[in-house]
Each structure stands twice: as structure tokens, then as C-alpha cells.
PDB file of N, CA and C in Angstrom:
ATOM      1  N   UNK A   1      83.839  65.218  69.691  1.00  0.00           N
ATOM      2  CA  UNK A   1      83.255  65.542  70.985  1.00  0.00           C
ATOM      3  C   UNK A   1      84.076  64.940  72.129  1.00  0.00           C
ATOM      4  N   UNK A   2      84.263  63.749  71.777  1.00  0.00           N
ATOM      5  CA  UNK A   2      85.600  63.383  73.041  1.00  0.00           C
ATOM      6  C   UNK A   2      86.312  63.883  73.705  1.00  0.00           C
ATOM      7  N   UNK A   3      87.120  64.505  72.395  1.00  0.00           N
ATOM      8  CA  UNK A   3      88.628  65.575  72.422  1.00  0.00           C
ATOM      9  C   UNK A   3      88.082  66.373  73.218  1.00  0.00           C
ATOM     10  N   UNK A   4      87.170  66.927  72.861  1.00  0.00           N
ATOM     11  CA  UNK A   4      86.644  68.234  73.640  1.00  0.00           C
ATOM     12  C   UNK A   4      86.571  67.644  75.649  1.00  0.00           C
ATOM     13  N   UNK A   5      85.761  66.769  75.521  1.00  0.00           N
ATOM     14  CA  UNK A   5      85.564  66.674  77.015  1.00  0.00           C
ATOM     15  C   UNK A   5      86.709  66.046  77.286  1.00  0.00           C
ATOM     16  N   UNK A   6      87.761  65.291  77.106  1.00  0.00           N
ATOM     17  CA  UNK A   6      89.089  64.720  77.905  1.00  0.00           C
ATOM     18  C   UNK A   6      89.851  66.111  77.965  1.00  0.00           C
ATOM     19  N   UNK A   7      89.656  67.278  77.178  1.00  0.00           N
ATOM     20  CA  UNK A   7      90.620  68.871  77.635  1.00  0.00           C
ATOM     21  C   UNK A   7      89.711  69.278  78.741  1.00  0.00           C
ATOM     22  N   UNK A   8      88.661  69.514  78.927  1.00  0.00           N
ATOM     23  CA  UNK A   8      88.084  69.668  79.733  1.00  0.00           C
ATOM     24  C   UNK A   8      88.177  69.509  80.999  1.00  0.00           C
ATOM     25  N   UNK A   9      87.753  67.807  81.105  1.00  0.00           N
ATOM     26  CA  UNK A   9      88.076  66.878  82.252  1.00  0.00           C
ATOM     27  C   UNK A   9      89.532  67.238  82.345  1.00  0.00           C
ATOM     28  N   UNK A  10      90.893  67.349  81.547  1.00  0.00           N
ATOM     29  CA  UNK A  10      91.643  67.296  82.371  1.00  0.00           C
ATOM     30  C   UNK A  10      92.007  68.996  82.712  1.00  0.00           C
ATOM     31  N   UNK A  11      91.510  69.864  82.185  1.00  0.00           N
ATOM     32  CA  UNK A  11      91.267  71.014  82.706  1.00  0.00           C
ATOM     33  C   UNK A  11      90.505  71.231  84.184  1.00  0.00           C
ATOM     34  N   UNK A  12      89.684  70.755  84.567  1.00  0.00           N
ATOM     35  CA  UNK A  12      89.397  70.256  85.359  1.00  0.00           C
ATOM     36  C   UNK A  12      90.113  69.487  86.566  1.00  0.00           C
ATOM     37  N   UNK A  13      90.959  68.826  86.322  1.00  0.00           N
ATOM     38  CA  UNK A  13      91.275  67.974  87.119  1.00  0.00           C
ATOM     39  C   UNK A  13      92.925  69.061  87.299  1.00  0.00           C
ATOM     40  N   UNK A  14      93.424  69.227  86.174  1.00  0.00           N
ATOM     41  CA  UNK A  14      94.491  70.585  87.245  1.00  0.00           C
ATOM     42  C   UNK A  14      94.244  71.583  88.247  1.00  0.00           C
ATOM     43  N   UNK A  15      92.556  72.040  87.770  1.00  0.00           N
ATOM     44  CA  UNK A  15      91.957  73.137  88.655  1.00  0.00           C
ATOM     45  C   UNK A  15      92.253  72.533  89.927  1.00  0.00           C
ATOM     46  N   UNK A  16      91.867  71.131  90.223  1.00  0.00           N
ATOM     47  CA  UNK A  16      91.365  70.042  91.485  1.00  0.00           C
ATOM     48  C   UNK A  16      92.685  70.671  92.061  1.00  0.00           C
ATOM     49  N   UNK A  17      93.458  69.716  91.366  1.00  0.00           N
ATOM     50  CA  UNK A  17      95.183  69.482  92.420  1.00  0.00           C
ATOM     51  C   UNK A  17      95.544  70.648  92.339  1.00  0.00           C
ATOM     52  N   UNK A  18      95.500  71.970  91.600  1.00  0.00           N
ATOM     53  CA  UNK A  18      96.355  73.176  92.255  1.00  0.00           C
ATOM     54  C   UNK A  18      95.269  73.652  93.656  1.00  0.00           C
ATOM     55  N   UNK A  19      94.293  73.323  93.556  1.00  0.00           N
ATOM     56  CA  UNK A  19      93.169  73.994  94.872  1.00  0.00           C
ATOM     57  C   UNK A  19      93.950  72.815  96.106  1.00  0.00           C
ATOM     58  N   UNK A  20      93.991  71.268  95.709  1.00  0.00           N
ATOM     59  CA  UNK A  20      94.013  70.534  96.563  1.00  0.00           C
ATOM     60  C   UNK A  20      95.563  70.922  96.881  1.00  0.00           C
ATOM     61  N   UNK A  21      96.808  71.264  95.806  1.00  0.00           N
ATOM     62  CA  UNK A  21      97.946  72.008  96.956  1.00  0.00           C
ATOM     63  C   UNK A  21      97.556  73.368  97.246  1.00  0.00           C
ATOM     64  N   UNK A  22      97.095  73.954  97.149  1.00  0.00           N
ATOM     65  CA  UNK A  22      96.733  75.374  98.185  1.00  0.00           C
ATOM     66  C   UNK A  22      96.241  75.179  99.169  1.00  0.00           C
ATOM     67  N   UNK A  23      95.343  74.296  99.519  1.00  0.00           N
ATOM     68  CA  UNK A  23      94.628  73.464 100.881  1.00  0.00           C
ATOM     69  C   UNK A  23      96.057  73.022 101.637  1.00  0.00           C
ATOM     70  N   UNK A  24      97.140  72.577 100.963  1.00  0.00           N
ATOM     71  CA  UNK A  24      98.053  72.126 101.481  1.00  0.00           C
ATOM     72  C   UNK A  24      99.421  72.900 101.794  1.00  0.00           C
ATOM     73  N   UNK A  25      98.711  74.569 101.588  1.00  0.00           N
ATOM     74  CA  UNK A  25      99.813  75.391 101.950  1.00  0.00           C
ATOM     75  C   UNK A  25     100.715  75.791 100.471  1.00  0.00           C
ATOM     76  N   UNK A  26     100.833  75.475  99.651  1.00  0.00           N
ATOM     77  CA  UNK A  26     101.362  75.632  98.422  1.00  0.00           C
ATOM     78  C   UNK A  26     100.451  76.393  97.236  1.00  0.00           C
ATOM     79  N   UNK A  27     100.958  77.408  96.817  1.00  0.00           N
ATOM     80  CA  UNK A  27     100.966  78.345  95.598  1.00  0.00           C
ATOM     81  C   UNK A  27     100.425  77.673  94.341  1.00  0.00           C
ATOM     82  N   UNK A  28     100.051  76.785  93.825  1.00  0.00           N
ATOM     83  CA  UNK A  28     100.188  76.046  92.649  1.00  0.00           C
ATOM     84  C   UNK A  28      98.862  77.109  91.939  1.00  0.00           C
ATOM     85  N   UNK A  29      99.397  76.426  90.465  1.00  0.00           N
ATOM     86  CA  UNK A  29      98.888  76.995  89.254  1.00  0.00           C
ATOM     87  C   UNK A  29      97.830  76.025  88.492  1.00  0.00           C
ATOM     88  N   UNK A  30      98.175  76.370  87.394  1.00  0.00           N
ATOM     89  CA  UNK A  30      97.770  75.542  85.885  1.00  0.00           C
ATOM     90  C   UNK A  30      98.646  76.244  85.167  1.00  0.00           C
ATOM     91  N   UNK A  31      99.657  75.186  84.629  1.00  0.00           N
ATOM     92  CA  UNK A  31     100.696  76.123  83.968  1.00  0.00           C
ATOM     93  C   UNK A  31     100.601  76.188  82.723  1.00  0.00           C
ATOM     94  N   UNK A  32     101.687  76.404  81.766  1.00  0.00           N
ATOM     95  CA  UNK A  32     101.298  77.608  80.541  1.00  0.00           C
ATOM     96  C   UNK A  32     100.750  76.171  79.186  1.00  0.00           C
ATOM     97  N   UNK A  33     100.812  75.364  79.694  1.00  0.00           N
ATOM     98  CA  UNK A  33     100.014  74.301  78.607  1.00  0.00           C
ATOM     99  C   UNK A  33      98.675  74.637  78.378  1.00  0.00           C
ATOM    100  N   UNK A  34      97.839  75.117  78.514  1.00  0.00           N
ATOM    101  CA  UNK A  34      96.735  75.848  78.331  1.00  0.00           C
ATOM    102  C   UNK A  34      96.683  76.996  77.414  1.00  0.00           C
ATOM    103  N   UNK A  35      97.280  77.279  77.164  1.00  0.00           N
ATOM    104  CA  UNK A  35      97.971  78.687  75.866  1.00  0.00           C
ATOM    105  C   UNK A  35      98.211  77.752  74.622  1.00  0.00           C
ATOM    106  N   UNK A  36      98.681  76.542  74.452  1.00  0.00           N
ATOM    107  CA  UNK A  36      99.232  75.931  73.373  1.00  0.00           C
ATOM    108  C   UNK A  36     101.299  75.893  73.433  1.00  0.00           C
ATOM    109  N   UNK A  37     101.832  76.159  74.153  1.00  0.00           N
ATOM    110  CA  UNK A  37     102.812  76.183  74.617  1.00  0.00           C
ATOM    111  C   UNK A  37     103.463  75.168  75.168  1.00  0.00           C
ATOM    112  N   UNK A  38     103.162  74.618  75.702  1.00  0.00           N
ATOM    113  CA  UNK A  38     103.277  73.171  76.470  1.00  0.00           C
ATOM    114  C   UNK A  38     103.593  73.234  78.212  1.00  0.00           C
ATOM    115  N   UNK A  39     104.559  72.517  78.517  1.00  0.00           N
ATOM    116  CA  UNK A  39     104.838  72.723  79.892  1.00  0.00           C
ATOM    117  C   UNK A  39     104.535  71.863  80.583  1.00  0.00           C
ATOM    118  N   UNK A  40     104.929  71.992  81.972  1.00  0.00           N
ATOM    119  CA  UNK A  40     104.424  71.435  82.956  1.00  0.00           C
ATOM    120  C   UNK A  40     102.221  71.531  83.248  1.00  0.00           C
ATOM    121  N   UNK A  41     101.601  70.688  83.914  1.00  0.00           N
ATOM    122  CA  UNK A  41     100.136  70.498  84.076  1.00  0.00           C
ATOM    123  C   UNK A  41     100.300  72.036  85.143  1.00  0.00           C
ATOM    124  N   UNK A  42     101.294  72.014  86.287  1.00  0.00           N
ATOM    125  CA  UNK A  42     100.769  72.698  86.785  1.00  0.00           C
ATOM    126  C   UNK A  42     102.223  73.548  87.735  1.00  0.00           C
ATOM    127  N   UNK A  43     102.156  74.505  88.274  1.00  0.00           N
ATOM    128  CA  UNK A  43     103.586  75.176  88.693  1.00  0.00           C
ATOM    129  C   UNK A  43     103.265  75.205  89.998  1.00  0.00           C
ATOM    130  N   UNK A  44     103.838  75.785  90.805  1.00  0.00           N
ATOM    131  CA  UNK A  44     104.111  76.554  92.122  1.00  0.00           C
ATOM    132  C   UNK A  44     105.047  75.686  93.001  1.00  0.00           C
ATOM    133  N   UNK A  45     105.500  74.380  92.819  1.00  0.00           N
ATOM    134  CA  UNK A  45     106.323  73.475  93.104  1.00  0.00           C
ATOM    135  C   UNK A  45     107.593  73.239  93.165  1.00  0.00           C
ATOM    136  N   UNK A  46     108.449  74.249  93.790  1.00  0.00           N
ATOM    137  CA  UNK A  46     109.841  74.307  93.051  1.00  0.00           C
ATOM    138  C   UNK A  46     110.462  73.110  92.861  1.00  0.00           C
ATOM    139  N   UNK A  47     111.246  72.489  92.071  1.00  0.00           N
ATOM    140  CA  UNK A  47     112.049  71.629  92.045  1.00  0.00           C
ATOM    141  C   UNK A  47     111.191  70.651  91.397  1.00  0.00           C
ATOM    142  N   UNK A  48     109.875  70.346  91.395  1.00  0.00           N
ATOM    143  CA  UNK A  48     108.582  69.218  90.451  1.00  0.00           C
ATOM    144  C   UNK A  48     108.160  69.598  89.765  1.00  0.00           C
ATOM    145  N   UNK A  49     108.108  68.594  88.355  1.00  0.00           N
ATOM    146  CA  UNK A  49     107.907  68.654  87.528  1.00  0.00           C
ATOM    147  C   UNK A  49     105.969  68.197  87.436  1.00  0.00           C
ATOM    148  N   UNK A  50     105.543  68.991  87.466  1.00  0.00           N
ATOM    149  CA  UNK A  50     103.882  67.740  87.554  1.00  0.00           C
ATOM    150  C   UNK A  50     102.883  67.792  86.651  1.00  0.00           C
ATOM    151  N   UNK A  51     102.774  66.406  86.240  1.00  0.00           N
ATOM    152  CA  UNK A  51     102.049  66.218  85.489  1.00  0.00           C
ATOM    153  C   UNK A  51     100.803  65.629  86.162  1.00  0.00           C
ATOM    154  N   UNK A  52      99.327  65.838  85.528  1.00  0.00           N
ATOM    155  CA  UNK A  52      98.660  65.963  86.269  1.00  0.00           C
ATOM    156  C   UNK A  52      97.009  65.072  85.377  1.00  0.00           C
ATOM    157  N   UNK A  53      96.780  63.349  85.967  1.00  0.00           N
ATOM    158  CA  UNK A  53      95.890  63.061  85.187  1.00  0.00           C
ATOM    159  C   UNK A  53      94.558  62.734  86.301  1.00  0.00           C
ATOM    160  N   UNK A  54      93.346  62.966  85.427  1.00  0.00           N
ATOM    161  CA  UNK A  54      92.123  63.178  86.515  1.00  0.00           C
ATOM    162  C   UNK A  54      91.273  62.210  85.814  1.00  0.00           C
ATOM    163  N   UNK A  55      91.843  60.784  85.452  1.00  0.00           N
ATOM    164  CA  UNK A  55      91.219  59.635  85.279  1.00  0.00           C
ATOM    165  C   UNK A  55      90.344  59.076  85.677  1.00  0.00           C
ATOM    166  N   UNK A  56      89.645  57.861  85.534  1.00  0.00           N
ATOM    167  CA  UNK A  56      89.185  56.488  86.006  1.00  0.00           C
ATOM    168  C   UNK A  56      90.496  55.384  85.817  1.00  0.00           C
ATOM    169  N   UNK A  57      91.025  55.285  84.368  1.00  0.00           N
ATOM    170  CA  UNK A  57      92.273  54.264  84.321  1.00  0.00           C
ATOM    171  C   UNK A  57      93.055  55.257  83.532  1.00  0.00           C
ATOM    172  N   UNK A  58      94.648  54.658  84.380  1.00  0.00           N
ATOM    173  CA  UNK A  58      95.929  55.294  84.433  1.00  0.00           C
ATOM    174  C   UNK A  58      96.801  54.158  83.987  1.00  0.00           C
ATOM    175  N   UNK A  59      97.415  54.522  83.102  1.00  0.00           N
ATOM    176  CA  UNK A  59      98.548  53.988  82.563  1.00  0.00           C
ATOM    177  C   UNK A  59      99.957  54.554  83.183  1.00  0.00           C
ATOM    178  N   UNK A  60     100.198  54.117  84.956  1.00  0.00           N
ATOM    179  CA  UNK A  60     100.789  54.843  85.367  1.00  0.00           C
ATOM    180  C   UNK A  60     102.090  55.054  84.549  1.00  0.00           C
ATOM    181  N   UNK A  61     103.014  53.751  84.127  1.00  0.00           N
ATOM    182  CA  UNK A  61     104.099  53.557  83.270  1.00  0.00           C
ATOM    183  C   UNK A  61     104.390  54.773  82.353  1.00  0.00           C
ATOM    184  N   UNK A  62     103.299  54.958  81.664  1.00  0.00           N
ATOM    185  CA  UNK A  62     102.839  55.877  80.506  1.00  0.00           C
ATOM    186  C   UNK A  62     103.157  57.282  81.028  1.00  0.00           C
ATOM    187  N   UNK A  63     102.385  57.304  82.241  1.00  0.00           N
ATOM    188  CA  UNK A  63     101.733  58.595  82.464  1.00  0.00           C
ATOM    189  C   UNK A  63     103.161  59.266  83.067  1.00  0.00           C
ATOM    190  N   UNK A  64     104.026  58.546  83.967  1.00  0.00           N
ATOM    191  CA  UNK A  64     104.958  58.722  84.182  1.00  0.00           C
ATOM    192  C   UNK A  64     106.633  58.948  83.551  1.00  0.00           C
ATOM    193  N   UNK A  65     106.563  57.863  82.748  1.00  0.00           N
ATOM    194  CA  UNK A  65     107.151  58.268  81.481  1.00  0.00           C
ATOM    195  C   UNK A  65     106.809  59.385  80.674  1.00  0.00           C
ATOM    196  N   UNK A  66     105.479  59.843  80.538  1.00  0.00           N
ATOM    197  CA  UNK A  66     105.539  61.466  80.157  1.00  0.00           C
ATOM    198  C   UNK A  66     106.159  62.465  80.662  1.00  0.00           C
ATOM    199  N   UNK A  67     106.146  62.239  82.305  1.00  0.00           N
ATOM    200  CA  UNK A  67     106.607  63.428  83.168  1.00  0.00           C
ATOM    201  C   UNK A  67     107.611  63.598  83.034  1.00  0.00           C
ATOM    202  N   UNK A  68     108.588  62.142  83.193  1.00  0.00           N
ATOM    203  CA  UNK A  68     109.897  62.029  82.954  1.00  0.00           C
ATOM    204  C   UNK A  68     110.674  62.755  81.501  1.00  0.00           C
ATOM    205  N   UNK A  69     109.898  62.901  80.110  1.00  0.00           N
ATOM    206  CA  UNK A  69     110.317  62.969  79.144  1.00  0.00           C
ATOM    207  C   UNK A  69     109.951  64.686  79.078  1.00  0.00           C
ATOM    208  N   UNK A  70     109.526  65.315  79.758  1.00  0.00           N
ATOM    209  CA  UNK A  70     108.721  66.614  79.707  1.00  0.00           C
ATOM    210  C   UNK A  70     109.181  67.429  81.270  1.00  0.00           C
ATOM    211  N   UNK A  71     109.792  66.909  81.963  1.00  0.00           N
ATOM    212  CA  UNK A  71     110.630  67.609  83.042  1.00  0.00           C
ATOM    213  C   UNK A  71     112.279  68.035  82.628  1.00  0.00           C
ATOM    214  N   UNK A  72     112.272  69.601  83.019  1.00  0.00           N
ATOM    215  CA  UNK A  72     113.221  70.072  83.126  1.00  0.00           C
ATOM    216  C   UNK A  72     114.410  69.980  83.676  1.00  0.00           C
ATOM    217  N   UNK A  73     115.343  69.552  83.428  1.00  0.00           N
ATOM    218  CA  UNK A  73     116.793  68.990  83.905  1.00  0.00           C
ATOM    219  C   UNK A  73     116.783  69.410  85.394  1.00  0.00           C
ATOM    220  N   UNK A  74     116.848  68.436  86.444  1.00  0.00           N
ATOM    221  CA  UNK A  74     117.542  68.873  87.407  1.00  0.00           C
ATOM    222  C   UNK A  74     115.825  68.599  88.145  1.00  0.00           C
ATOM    223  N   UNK A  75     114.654  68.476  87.485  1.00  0.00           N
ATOM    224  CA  UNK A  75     113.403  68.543  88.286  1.00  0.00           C
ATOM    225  C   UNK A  75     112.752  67.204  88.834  1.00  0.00           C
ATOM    226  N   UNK A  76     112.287  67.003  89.449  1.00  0.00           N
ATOM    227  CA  UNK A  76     111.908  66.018  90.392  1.00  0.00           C
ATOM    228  C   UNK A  76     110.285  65.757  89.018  1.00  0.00           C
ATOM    229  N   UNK A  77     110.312  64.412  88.336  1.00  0.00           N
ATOM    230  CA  UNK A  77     108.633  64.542  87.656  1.00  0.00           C
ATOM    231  C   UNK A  77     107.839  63.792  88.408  1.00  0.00           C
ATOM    232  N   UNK A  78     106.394  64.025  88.804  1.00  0.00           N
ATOM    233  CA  UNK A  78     105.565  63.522  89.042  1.00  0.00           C
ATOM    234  C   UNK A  78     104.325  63.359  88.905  1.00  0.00           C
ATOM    235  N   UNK A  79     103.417  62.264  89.156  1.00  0.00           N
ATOM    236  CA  UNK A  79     102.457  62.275  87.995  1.00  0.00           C
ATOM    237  C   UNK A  79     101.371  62.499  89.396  1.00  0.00           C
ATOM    238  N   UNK A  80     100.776  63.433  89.271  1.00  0.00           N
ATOM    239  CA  UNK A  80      99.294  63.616  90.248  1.00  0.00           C
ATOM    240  C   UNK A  80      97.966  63.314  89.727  1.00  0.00           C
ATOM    241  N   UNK A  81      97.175  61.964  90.551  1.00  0.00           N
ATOM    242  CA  UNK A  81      96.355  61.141  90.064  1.00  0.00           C
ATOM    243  C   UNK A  81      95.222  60.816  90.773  1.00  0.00           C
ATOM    244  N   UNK A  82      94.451  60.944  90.517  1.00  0.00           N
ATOM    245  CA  UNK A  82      93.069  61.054  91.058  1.00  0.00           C
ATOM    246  C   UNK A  82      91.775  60.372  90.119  1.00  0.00           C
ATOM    247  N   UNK A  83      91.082  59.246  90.557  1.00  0.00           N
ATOM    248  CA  UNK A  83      90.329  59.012  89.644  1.00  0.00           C
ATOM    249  C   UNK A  83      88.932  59.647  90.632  1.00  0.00           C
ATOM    250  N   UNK A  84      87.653  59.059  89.999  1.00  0.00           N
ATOM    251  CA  UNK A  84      86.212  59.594  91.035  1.00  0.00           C
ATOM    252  C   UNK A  84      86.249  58.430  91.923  1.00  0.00           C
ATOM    253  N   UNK A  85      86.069  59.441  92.934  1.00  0.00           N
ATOM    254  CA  UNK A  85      85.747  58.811  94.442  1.00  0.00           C
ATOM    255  C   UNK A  85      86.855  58.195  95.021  1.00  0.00           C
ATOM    256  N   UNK A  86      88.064  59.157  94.567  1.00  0.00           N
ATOM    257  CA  UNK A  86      89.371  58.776  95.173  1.00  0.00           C
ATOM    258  C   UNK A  86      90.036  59.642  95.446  1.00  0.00           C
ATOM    259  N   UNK A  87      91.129  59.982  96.758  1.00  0.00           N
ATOM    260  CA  UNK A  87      91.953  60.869  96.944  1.00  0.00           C
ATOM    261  C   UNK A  87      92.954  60.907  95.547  1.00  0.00           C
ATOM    262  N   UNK A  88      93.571  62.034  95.713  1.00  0.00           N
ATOM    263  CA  UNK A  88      94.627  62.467  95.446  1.00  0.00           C
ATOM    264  C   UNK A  88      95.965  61.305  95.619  1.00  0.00           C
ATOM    265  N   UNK A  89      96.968  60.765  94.862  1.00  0.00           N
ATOM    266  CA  UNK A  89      97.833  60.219  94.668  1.00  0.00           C
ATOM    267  C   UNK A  89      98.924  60.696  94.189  1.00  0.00           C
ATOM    268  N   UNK A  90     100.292  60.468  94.640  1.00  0.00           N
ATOM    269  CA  UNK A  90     101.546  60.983  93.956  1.00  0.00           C
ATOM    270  C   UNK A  90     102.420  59.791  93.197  1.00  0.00           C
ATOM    271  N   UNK A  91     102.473  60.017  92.044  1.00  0.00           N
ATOM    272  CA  UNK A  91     103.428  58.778  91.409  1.00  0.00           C
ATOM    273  C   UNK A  91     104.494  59.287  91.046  1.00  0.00           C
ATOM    274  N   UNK A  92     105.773  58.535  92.008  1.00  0.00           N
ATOM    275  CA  UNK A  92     107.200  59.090  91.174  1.00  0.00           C
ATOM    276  C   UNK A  92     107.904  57.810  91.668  1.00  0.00           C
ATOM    277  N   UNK A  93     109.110  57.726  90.466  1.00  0.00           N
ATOM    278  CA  UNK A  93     109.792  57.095  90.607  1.00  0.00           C
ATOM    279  C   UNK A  93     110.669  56.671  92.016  1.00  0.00           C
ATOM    280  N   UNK A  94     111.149  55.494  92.188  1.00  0.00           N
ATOM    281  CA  UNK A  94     111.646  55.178  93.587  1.00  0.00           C
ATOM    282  C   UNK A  94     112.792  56.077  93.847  1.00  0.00           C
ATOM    283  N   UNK A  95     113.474  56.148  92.961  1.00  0.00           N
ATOM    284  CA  UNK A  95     114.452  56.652  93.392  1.00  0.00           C
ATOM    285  C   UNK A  95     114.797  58.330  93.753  1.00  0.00           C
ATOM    286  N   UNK A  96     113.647  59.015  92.928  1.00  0.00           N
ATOM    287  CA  UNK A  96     113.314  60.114  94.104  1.00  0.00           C
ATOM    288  C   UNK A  96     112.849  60.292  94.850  1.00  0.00           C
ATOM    289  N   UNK A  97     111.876  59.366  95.065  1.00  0.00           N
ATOM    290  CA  UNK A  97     111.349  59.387  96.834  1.00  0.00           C
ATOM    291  C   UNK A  97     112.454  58.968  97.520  1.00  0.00           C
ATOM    292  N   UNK A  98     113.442  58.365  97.123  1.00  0.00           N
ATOM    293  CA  UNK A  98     114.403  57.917  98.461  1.00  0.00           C
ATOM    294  C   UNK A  98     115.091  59.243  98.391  1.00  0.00           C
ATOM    295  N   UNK A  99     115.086  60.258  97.316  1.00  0.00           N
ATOM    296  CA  UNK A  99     116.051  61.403  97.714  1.00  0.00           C
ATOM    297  C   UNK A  99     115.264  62.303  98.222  1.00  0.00           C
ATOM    298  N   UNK A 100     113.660  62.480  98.050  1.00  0.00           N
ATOM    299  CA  UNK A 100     113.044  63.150  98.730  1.00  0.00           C
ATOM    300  C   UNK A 100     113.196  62.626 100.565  1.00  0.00           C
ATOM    301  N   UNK A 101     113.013  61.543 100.570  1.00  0.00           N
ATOM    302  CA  UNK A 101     112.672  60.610 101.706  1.00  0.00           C
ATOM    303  C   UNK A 101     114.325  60.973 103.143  1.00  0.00           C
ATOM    304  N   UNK A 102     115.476  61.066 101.969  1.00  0.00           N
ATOM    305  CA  UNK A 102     116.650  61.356 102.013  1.00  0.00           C
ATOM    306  C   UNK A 102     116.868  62.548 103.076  1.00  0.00           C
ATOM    307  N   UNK A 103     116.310  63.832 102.240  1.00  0.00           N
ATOM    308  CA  UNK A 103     116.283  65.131 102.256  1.00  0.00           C
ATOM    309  C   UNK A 103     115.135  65.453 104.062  1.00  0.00           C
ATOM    310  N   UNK A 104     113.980  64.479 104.100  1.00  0.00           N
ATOM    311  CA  UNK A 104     113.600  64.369 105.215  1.00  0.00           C
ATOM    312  C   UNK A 104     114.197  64.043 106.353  1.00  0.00           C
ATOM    313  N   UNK A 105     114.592  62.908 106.112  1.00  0.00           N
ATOM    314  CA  UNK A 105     115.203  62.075 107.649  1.00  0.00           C
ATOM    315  C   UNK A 105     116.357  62.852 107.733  1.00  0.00           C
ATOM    316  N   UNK A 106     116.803  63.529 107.050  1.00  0.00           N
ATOM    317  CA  UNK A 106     118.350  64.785 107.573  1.00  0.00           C
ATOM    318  C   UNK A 106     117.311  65.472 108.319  1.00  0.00           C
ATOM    319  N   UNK A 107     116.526  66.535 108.190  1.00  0.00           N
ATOM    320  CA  UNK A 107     116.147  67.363 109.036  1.00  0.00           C
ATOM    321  C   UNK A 107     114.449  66.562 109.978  1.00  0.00           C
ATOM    322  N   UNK A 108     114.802  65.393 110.116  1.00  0.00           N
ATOM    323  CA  UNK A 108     113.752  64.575 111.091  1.00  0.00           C
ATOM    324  C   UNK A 108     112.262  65.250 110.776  1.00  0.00           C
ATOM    325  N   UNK A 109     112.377  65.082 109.779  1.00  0.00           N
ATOM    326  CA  UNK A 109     110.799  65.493 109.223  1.00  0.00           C
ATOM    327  C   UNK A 109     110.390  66.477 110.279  1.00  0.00           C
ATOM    328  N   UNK A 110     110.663  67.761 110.309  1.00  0.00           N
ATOM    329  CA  UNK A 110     110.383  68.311 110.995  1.00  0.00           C
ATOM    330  C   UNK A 110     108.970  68.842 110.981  1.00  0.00           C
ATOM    331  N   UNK A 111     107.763  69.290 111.521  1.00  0.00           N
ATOM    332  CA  UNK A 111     106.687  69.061 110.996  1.00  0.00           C
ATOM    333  C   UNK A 111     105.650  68.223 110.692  1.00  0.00           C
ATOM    334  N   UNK A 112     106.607  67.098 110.780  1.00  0.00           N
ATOM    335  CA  UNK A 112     105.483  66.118 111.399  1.00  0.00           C
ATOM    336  C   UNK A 112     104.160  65.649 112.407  1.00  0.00           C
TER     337      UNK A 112
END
């Protein structure tokens, strides 16, 4: 019975973050891991890899190290995290936020 409700819950919790990036202007999915296939948690992201956990406790290390081991060459992984009664969180490694961060301050965050 567990098994059953942690697919669930995290069925669930991809539904969340692809609605919560469409709120944010972005296309996102639930991608083809739901078939038995594997994949990314969720698509519409070009260039991110996202993995996607809808916890209480996060083993971010873990959770991140999954993304990392399950992202496609060349893709940015990140782990999207949300426990109850908490926003939305992005976990990625430092050193792509400084190339994301990078990629901003060239065009002065425009949009801001």
C-alpha cells in the first residue's frame, strides 16, 4: 500500500510543478516516466533536466544526484521540491546557477 501512495503522491506532485510552470508562462508536462519508460519527472524546459520530488523530507544530495545521473548530456538537472505548506524550490548545483546566473547578467536580466 505504500508503493502505491508514494506513485501517487509523486504523481501528484509533477501534476503541481508542471501547473505551477504554466502559471509561470512555460509549457511543462509529466514526462514519459509514467508509461514505464523512464525519463525525465517532467518536460517543456528546454535545456533541464527535472526531476521532481513532492516530499515532507528530501535527501537533497540524493535527490540531486539522481537528476545528475538521469540527465541528458549537455542538460542543465534539477531537482523541483516542494514539501506541504511550502512553496516550490529549485535545487541545482552551484555551478549551473553561475552559468545560468552567467547567461543573465549578459543580457541584464531583462524582464526583471
Amino acid at each position: 500500500m505504500g508503493k502505491i501512495n508514494s506513485k501517487r503522491k509523486g504523481k501528484r506532485g509533477e501534476l503541481e510543478w508542471a501547473a505551477f510552470c504554466r502559471d509561470q508562462g512555460y509549457d511543462v508536462r509529466r514526462g514519459q516516466q509514467y508509461s514505464g519508460i523512464g525519463g525525465a519527472d517532467c518536460v517543456g524546459l528546454p535545456g533541464i533536466h527535472q526531476e521532481v520530488k513532492r516530499v515532507n523530507r528530501l535527501n537533497l544530495y540524493d535527490a540531486l544526484g539522481q537528476a545528475k545521473r538521469d540527465a541528458p548530456e549537455g542538460q542543465i538537472p534539477i531537482v523541483a521540491h516542494r514539501r506541504d505548506h511550502c512553496d516550490w524550490v529549485v535545487i541545482m548545483d552551484a555551478r549551473d546557477w553561475f552559468r545560468l546566473y552567467r547567461e543573465w547578467e549578459t543580457g541584464r536580466g531583462e524582464g526583471w
